[in-house]
C-alpha atoms as a PDB file:
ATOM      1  CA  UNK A   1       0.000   0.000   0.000  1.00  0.00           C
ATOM      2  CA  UNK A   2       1.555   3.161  -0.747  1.00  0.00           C
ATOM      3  CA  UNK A   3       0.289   6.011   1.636  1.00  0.00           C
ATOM      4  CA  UNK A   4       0.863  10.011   1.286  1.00  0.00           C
ATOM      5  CA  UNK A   5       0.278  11.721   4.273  1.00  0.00           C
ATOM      6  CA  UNK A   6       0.671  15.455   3.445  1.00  0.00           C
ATOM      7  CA  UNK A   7       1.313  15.409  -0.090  1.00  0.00           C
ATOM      8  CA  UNK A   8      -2.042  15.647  -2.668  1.00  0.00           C
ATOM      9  CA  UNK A   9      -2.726  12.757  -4.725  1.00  0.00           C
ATOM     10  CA  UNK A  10      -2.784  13.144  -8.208  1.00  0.00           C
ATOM     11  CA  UNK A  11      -3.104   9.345  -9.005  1.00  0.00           C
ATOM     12  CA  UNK A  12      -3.971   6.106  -7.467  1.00  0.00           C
ATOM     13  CA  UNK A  13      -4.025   2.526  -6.922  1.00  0.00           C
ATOM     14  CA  UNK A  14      -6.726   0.261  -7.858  1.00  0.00           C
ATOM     15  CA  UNK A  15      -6.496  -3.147  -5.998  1.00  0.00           C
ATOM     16  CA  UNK A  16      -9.170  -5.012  -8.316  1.00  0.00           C
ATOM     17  CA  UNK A  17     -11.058  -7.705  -7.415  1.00  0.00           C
ATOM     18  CA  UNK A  18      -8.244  -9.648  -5.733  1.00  0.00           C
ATOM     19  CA  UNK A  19      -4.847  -9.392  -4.691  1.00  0.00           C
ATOM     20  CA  UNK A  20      -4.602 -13.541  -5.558  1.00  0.00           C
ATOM     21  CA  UNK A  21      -1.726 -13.607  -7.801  1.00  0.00           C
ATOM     22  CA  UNK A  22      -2.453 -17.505  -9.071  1.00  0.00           C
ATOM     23  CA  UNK A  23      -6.674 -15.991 -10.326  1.00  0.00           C
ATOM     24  CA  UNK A  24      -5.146 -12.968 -12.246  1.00  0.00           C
ATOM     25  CA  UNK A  25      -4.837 -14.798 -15.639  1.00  0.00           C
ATOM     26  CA  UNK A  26      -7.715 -17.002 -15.360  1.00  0.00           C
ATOM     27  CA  UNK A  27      -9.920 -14.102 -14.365  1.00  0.00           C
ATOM     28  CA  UNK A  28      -8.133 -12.138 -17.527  1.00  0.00           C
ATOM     29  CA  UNK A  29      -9.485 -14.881 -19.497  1.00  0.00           C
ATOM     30  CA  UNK A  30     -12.920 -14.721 -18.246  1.00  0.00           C
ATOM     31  CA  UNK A  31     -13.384 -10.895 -18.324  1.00  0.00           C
ATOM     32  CA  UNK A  32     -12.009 -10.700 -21.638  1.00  0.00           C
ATOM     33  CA  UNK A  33     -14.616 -12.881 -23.018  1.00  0.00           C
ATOM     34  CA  UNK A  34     -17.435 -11.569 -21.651  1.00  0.00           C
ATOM     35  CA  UNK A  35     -16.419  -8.065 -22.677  1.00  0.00           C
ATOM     36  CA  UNK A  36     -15.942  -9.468 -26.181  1.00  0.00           C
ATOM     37  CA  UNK A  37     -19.125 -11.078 -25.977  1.00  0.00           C
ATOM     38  CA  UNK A  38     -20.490  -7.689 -24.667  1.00  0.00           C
ATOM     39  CA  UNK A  39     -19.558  -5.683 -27.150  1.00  0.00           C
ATOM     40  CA  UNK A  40     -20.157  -7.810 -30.204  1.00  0.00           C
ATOM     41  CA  UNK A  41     -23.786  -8.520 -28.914  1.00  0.00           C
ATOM     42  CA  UNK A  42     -24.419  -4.889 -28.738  1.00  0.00           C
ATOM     43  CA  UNK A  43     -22.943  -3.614 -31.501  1.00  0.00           C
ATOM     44  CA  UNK A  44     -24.379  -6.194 -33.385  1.00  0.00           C
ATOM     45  CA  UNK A  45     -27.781  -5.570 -32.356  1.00  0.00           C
ATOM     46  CA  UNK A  46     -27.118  -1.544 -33.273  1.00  0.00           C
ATOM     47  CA  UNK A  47     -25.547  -3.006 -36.971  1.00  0.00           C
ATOM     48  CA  UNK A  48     -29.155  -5.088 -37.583  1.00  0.00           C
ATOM     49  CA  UNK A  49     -31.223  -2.333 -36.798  1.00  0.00           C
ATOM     50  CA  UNK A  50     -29.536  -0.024 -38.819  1.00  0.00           C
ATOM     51  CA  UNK A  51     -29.459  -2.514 -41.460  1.00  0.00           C
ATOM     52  CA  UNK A  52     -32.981  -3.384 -41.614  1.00  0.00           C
ATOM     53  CA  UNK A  53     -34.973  -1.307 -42.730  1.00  0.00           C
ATOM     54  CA  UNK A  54     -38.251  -3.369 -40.925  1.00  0.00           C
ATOM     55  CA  UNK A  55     -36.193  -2.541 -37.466  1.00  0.00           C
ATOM     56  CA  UNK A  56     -36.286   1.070 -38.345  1.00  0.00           C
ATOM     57  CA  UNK A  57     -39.715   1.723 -35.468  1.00  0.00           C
ATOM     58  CA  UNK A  58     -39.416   3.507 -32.098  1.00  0.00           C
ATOM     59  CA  UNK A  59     -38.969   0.141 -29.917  1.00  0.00           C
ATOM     60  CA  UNK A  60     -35.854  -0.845 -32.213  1.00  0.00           C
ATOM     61  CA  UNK A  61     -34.330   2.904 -32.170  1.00  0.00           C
ATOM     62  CA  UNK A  62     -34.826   2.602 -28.282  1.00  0.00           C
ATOM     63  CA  UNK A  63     -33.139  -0.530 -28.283  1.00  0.00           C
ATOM     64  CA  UNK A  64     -30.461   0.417 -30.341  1.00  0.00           C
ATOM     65  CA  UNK A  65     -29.792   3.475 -27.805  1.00  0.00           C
ATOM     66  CA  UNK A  66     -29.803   0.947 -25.010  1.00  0.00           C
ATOM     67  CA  UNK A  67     -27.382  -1.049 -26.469  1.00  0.00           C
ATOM     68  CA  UNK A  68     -25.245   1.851 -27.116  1.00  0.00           C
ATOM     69  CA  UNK A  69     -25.579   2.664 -23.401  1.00  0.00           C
ATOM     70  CA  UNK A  70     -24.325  -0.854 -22.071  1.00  0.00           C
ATOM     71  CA  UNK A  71     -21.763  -0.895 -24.764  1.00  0.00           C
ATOM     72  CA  UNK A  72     -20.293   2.618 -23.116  1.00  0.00           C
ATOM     73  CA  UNK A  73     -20.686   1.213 -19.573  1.00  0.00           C
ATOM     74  CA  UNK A  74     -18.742  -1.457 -20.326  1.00  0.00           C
ATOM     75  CA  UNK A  75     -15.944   0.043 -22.067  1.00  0.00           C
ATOM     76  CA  UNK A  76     -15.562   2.217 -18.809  1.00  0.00           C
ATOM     77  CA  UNK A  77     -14.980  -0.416 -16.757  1.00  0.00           C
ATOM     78  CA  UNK A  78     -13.688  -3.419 -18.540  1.00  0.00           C
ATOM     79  CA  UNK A  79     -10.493  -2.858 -20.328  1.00  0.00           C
ATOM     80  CA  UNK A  80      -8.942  -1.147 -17.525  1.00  0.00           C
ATOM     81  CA  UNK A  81      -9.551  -3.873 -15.196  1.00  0.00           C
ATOM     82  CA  UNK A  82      -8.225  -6.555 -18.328  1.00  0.00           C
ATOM     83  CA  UNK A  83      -4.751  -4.329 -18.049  1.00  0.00           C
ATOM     84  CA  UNK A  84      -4.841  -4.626 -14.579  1.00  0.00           C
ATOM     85  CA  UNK A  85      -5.459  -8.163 -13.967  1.00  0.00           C
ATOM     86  CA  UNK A  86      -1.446  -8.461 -16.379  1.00  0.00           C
ATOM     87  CA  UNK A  87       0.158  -5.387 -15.244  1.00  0.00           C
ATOM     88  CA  UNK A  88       2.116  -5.059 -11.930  1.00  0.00           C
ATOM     89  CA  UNK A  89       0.988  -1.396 -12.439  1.00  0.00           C
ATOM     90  CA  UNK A  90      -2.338  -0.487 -11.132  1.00  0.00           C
ATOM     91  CA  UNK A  91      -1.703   3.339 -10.948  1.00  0.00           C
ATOM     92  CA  UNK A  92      -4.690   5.761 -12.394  1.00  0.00           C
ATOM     93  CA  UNK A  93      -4.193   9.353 -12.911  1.00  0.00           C
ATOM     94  CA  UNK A  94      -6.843  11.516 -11.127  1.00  0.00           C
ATOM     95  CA  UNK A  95      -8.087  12.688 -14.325  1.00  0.00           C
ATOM     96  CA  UNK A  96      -8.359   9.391 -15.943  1.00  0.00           C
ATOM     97  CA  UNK A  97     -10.215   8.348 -13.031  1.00  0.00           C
ATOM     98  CA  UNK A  98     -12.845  10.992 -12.885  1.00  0.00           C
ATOM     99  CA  UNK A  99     -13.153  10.149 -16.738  1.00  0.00           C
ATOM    100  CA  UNK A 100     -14.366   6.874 -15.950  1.00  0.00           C
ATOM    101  CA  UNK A 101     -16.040   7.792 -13.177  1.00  0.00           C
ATOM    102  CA  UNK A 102     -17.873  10.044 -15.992  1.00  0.00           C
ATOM    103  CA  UNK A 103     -18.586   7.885 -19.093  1.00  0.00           C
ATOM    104  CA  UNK A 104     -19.638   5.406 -16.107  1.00  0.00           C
ATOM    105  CA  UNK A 105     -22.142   7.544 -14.249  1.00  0.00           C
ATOM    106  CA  UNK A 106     -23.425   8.935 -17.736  1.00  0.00           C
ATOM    107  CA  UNK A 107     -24.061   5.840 -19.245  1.00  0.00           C
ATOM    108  CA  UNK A 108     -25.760   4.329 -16.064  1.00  0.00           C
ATOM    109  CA  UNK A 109     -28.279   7.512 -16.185  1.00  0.00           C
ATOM    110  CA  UNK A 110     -29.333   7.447 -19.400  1.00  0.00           C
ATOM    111  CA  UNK A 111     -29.502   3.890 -19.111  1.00  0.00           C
ATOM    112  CA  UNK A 112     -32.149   4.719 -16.354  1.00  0.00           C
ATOM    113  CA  UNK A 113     -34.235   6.915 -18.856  1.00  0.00           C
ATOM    114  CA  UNK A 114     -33.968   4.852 -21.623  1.00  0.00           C
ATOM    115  CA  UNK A 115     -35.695   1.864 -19.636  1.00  0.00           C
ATOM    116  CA  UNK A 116     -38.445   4.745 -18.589  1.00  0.00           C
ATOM    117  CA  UNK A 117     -38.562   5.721 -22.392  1.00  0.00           C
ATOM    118  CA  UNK A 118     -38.988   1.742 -23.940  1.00  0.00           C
ATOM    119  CA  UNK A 119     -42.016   1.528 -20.552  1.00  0.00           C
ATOM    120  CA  UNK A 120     -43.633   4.560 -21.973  1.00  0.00           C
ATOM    121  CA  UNK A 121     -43.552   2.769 -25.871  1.00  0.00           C
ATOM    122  CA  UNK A 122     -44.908   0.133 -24.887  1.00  0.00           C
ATOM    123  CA  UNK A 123     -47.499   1.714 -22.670  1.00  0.00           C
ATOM    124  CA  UNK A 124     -48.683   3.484 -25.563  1.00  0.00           C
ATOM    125  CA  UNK A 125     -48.323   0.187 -28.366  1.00  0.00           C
ATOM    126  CA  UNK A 126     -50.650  -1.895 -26.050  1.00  0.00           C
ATOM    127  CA  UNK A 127     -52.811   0.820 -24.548  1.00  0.00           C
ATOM    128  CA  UNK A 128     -53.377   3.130 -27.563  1.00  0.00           C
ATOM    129  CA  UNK A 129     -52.575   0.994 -30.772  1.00  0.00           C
ATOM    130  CA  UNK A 130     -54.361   3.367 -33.404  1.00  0.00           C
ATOM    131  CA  UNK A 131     -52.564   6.038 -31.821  1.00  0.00           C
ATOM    132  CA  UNK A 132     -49.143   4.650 -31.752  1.00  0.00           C
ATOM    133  CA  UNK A 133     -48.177   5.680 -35.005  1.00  0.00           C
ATOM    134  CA  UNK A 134     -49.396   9.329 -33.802  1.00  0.00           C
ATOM    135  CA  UNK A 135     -47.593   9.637 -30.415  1.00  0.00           C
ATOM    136  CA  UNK A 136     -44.552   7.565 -31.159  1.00  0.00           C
ATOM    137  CA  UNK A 137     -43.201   8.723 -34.378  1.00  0.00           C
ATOM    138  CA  UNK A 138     -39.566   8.974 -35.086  1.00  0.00           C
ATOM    139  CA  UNK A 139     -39.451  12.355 -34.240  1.00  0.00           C
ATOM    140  CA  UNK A 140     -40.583  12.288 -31.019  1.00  0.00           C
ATOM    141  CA  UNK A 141     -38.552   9.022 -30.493  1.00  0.00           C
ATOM    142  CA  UNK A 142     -35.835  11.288 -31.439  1.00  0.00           C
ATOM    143  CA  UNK A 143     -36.996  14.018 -29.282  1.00  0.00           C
ATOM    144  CA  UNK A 144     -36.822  11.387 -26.470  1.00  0.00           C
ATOM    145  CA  UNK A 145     -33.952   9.981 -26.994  1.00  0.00           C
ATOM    146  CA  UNK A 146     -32.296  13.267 -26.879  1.00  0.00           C
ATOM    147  CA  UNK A 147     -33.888  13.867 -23.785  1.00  0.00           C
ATOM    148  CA  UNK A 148     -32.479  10.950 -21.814  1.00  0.00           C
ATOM    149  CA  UNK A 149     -28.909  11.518 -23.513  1.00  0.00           C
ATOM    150  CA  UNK A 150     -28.807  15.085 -22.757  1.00  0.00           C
ATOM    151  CA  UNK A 151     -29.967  14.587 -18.527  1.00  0.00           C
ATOM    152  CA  UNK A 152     -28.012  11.407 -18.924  1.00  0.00           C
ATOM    153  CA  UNK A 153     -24.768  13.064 -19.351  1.00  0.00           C
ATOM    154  CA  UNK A 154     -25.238  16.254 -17.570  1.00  0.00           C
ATOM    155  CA  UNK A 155     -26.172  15.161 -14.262  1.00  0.00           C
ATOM    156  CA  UNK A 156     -22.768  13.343 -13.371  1.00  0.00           C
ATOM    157  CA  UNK A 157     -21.095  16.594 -14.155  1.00  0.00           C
ATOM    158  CA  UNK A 158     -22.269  18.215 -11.137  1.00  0.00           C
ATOM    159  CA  UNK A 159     -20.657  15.551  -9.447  1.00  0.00           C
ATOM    160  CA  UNK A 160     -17.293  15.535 -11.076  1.00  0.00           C
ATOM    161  CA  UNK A 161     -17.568  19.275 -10.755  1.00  0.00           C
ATOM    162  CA  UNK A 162     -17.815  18.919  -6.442  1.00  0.00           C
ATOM    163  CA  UNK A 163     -14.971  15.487  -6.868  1.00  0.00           C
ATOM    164  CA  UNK A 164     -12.569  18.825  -7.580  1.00  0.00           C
ATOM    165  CA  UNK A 165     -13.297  20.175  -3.710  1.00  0.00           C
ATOM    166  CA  UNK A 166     -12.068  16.723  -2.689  1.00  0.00           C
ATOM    167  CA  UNK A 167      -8.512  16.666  -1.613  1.00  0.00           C
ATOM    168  CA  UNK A 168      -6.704  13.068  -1.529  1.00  0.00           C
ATOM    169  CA  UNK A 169      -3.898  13.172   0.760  1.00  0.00           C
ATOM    170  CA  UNK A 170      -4.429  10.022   3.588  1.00  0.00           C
ATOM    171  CA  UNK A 171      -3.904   6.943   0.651  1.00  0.00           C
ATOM    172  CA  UNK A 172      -3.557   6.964  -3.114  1.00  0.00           C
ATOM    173  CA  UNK A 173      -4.941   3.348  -3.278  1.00  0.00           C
ATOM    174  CA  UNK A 174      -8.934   2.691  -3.781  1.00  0.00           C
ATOM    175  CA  UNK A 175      -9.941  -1.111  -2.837  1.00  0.00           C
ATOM    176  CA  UNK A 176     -11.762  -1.805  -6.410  1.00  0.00           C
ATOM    177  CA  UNK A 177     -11.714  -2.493  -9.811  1.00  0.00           C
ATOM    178  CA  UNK A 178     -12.174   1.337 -11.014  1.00  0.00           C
ATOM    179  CA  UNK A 179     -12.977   4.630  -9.695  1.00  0.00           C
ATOM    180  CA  UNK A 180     -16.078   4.080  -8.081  1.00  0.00           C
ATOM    181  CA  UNK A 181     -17.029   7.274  -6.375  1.00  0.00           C
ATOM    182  CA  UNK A 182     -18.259   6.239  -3.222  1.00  0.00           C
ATOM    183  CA  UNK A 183     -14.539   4.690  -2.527  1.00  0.00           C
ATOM    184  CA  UNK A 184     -13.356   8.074  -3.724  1.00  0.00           C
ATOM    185  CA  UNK A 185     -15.139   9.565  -0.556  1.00  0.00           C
ATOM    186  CA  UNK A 186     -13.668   7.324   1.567  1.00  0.00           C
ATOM    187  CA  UNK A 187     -10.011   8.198   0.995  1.00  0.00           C
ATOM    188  CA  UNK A 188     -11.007  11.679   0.840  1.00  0.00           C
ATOM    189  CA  UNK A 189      -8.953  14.093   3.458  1.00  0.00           C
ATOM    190  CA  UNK A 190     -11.724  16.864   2.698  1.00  0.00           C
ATOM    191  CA  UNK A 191     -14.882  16.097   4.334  1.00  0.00           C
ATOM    192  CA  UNK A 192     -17.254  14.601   1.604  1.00  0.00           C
ATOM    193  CA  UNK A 193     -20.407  15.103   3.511  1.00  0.00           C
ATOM    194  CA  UNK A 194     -22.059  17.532   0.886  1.00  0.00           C
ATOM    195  CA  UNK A 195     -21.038  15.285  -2.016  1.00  0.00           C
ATOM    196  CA  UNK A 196     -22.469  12.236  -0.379  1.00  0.00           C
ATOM    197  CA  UNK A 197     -25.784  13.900   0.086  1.00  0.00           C
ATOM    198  CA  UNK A 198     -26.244  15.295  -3.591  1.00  0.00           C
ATOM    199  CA  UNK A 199     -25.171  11.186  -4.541  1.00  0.00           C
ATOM    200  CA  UNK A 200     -28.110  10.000  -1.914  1.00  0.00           C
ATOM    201  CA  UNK A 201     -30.693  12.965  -3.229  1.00  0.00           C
ATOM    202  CA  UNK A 202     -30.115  13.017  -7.023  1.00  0.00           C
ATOM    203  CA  UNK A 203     -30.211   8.971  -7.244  1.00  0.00           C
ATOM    204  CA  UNK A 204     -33.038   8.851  -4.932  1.00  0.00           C
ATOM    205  CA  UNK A 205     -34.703  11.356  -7.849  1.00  0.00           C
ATOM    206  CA  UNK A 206     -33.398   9.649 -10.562  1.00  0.00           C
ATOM    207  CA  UNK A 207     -34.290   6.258  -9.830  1.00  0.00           C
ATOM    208  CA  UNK A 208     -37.562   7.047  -8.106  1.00  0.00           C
ATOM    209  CA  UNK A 209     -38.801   9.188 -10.964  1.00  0.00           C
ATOM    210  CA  UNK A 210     -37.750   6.598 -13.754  1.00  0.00           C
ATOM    211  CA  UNK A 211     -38.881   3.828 -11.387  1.00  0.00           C
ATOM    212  CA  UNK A 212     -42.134   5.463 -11.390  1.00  0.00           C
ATOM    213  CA  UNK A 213     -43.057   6.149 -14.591  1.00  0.00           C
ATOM    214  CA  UNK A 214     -41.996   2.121 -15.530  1.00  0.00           C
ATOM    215  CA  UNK A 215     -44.345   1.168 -12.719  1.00  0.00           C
ATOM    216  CA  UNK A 216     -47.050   3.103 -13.965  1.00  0.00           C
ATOM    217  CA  UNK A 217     -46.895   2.498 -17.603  1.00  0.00           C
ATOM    218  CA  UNK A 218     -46.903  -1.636 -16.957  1.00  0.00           C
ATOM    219  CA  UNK A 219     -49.771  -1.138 -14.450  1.00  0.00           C
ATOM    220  CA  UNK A 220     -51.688   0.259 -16.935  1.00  0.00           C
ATOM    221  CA  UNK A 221     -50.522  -2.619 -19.378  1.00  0.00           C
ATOM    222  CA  UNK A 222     -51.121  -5.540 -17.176  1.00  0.00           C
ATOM    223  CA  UNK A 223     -54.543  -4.058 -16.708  1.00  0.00           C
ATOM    224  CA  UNK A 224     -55.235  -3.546 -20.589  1.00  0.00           C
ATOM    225  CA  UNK A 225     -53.695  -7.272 -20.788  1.00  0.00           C
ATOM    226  CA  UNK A 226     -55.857  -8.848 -18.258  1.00  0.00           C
ATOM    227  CA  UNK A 227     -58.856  -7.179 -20.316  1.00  0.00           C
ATOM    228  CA  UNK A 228     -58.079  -9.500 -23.600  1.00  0.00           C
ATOM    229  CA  UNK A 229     -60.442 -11.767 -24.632  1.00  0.00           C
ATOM    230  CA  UNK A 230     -57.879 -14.105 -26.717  1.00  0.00           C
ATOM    231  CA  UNK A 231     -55.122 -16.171 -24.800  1.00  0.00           C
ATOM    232  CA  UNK A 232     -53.176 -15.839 -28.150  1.00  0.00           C
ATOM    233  CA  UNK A 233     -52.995 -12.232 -27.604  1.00  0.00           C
ATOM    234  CA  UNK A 234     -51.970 -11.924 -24.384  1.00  0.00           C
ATOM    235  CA  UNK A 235     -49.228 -14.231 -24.590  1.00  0.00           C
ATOM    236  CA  UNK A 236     -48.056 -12.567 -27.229  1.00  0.00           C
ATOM    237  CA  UNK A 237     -48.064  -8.999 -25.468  1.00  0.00           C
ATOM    238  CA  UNK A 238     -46.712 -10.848 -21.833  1.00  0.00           C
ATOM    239  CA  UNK A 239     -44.152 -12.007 -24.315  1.00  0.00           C
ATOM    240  CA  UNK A 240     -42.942  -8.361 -25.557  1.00  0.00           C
ATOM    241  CA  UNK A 241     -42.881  -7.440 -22.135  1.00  0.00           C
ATOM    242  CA  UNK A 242     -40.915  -9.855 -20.064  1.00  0.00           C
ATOM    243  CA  UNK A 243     -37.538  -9.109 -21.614  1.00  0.00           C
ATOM    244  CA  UNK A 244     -37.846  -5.845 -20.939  1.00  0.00           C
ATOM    245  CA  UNK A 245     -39.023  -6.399 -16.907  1.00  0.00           C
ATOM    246  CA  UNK A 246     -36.677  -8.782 -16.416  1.00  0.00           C
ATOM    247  CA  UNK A 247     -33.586  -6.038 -17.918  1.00  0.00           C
ATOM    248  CA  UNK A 248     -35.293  -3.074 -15.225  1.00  0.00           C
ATOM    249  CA  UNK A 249     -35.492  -5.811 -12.674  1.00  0.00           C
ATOM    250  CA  UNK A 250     -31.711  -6.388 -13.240  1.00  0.00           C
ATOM    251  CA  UNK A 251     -30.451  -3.043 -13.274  1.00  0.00           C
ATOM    252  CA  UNK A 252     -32.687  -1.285 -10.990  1.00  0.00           C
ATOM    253  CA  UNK A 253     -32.129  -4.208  -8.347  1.00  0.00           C
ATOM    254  CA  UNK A 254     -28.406  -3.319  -8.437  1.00  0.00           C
ATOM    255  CA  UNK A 255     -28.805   0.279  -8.287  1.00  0.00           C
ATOM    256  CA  UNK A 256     -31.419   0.609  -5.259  1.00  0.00           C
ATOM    257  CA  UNK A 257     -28.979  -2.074  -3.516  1.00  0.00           C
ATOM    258  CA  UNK A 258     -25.597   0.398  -4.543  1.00  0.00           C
ATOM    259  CA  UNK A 259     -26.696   3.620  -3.956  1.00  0.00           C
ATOM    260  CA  UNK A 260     -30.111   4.172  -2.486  1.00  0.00           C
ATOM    261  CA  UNK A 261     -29.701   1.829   0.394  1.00  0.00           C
ATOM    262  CA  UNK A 262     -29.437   3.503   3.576  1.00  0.00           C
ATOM    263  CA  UNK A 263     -25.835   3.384   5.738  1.00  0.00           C
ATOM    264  CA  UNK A 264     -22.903   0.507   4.350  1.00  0.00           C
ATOM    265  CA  UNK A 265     -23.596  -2.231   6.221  1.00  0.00           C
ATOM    266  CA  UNK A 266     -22.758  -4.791   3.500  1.00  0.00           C
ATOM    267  CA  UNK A 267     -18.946  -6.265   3.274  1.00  0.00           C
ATOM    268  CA  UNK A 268     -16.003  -4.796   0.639  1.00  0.00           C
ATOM    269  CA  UNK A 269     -16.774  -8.002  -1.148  1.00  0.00           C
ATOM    270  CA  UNK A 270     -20.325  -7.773  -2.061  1.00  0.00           C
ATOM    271  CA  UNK A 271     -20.188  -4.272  -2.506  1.00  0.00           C
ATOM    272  CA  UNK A 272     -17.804  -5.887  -5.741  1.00  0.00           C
ATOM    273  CA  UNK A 273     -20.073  -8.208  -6.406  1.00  0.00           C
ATOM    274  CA  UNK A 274     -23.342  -5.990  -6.740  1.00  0.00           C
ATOM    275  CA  UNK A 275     -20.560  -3.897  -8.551  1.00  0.00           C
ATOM    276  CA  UNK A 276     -19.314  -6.172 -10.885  1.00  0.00           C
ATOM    277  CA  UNK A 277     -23.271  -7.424 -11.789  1.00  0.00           C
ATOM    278  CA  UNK A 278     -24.244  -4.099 -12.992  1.00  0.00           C
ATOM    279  CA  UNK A 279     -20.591  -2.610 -14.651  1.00  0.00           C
ATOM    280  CA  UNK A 280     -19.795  -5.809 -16.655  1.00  0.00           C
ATOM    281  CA  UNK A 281     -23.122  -8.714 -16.310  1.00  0.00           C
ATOM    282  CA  UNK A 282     -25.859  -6.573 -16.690  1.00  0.00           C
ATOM    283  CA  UNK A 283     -24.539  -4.674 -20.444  1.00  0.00           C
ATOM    284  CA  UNK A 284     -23.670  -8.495 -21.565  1.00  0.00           C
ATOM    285  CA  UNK A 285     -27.207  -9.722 -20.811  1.00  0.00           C
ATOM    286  CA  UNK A 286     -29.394  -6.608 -22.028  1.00  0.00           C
ATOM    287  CA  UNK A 287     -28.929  -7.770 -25.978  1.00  0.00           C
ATOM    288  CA  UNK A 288     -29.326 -11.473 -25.405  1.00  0.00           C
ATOM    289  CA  UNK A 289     -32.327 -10.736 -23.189  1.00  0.00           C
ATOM    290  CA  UNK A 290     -34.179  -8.485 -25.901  1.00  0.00           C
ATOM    291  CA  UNK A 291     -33.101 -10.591 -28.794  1.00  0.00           C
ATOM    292  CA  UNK A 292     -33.252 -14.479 -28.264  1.00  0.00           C
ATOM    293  CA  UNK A 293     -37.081 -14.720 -28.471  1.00  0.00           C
ATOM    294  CA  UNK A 294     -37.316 -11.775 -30.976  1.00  0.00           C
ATOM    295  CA  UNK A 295     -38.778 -12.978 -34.127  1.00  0.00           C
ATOM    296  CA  UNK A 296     -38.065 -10.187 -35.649  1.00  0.00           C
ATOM    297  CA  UNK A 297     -34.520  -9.570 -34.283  1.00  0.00           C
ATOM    298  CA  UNK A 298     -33.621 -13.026 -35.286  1.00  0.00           C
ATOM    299  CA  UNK A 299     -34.602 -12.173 -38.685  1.00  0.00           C
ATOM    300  CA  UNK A 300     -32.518  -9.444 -39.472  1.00  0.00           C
ATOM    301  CA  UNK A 301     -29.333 -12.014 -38.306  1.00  0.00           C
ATOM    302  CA  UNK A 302     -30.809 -14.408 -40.687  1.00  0.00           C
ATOM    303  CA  UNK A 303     -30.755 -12.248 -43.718  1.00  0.00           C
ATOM    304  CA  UNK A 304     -27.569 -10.667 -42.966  1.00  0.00           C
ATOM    305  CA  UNK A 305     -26.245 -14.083 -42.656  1.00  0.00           C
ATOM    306  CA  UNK A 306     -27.075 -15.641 -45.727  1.00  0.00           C
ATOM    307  CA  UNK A 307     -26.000 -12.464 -47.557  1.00  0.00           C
END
């Protein structure tokens, strides 16, 4: 451990997820191929739909955005973590760890809107068919989308912005696998009080409003669904919802247990492993979860296979 008592730190240490020296290179292997896997399910799901021109409709753009989304979360995370799990060097530069910190926390937000956005879609799709062509159109898709991307990535900024009043002078190493900004706080010589309550309030508002308005779109689905006459029919709508509930279910799980839970009563290691499920598991499930029982998804891979 290499400690600093009076100078500032201007870069740090990131342990990772063990200090084992015989489960560096089989975790290596392991990480790397999920984040290969990660990345070519997502940005093959964004290469179908802008392929095919049947995917071009405001649940596939949405999609596409969320798979952008994971794809950015992951390459926060990931690669650093591969370099570390080789390297004898685990030093990060304060501004390369804010960075992260960044296209993390950005990513993660929008993520949050974008599974509000895809409730609201199909809120409207199995509430208000006729009108679905009306109040989802591309535009306003766009218009959405813009939205989410726009909150997404200027909330963390206030954050980074009150990291600079932070001063780093007790240890230069943070016990994790990036620059998580709750471990920030805790090698903090400054008093991060304030910046710990505007984490607590804003992800309380974040995830509560988001939360919310996915809650209350499905309600008013499940009701609509419960009204149809035909089984056929509401299989077929339970269907087009599941994969989406089960991906909120997933990421909002993680996130209520991270950052909304009260005190830290939980251990360094699960704190990891909740980490670890939404950084890393959660972007490599999101396009398998969507497409596997996609008809139409599967498809598009058909056709641009036999081409």
């Amino acid at each position: 451990m290499m400690e600093v008592n009076k100078t500032q730190v201007t870069a740090f240490v990131l342990t990772g997820l063990t200090d084992l020296p015989e489960l560096q290179v089989p975790l290596f292997l392991v990480f790397l191929v999920i984040y290969l896997t990660t990345m070519a399910g997502n940005l093959g799901l964004i290469f179908l739909i802008w392929k095919d021109p049947h995917l071009h409709t405001p649940m596939y753009l949405l999609l596409g955005s969320l798979a952008f989304a994971d794809a950015c979360s992951s390459s926060s995370v990931t690669p650093k973590m591969l370099i570390n799990f080789l390297s004898k060097n685990h030093m990060i530069s304060l501004v390369e760890c804010i960075t992260q910190f960044y296209i993390f926390a950005s990513s993660a937000n929008t993520e949050c809107f974008l599974l509000a956005v895809m409730a609201y879609d199909r809120y409207v799709a199995l509430c208000n068919p006729l009108l679905y062509p009306v109040v989802m159109s591309n535009i306003y898709c766009f218009q959405l989308l813009g939205v989410s991307y726009i909150i997404g990535f200027l909330h963390p900024m206030m954050h980074v912005g009150l990291l600079f009043r932070l001063t780093f002078c007790k240890s230069n190493v943070i016990h994790y696998f990036y620059c998580e900004i709750l471990q920030l706080f805790k090698i903090s010589c400054t008093d991060p009080g304030v910046n710990m309550l505007l984490i607590f309030i804003f992800s309380v508002l974040v995830q509560f409003f988001t939360f919310m308005t996915i809650i209350v779109s499905y309600a008013h689905v499940f009701f609509v669904i419960l009204k149809m006459k035909f089984e056929k029919g509401r299989s077929k709508a339970f269907s087009t919802c599941s994969a989406h509930l089960l991906s909120v279910s997933l990421f909002y799980g993680t996130l209520f247990l991270m950052y909304v839970r009260p005190g830290s009563d939980l251990i360094e290691n699960q704190d990891k492993m909740y980490s670890v499920f939404y950084t890393i598991i959660i972007p490599l499930l999101n396009p398998f979860i969507y497409s596997l029982r996609n008809k139409e998804v599967i498809g598009a891979l058909r056709k641009t296979i036999n081409k």
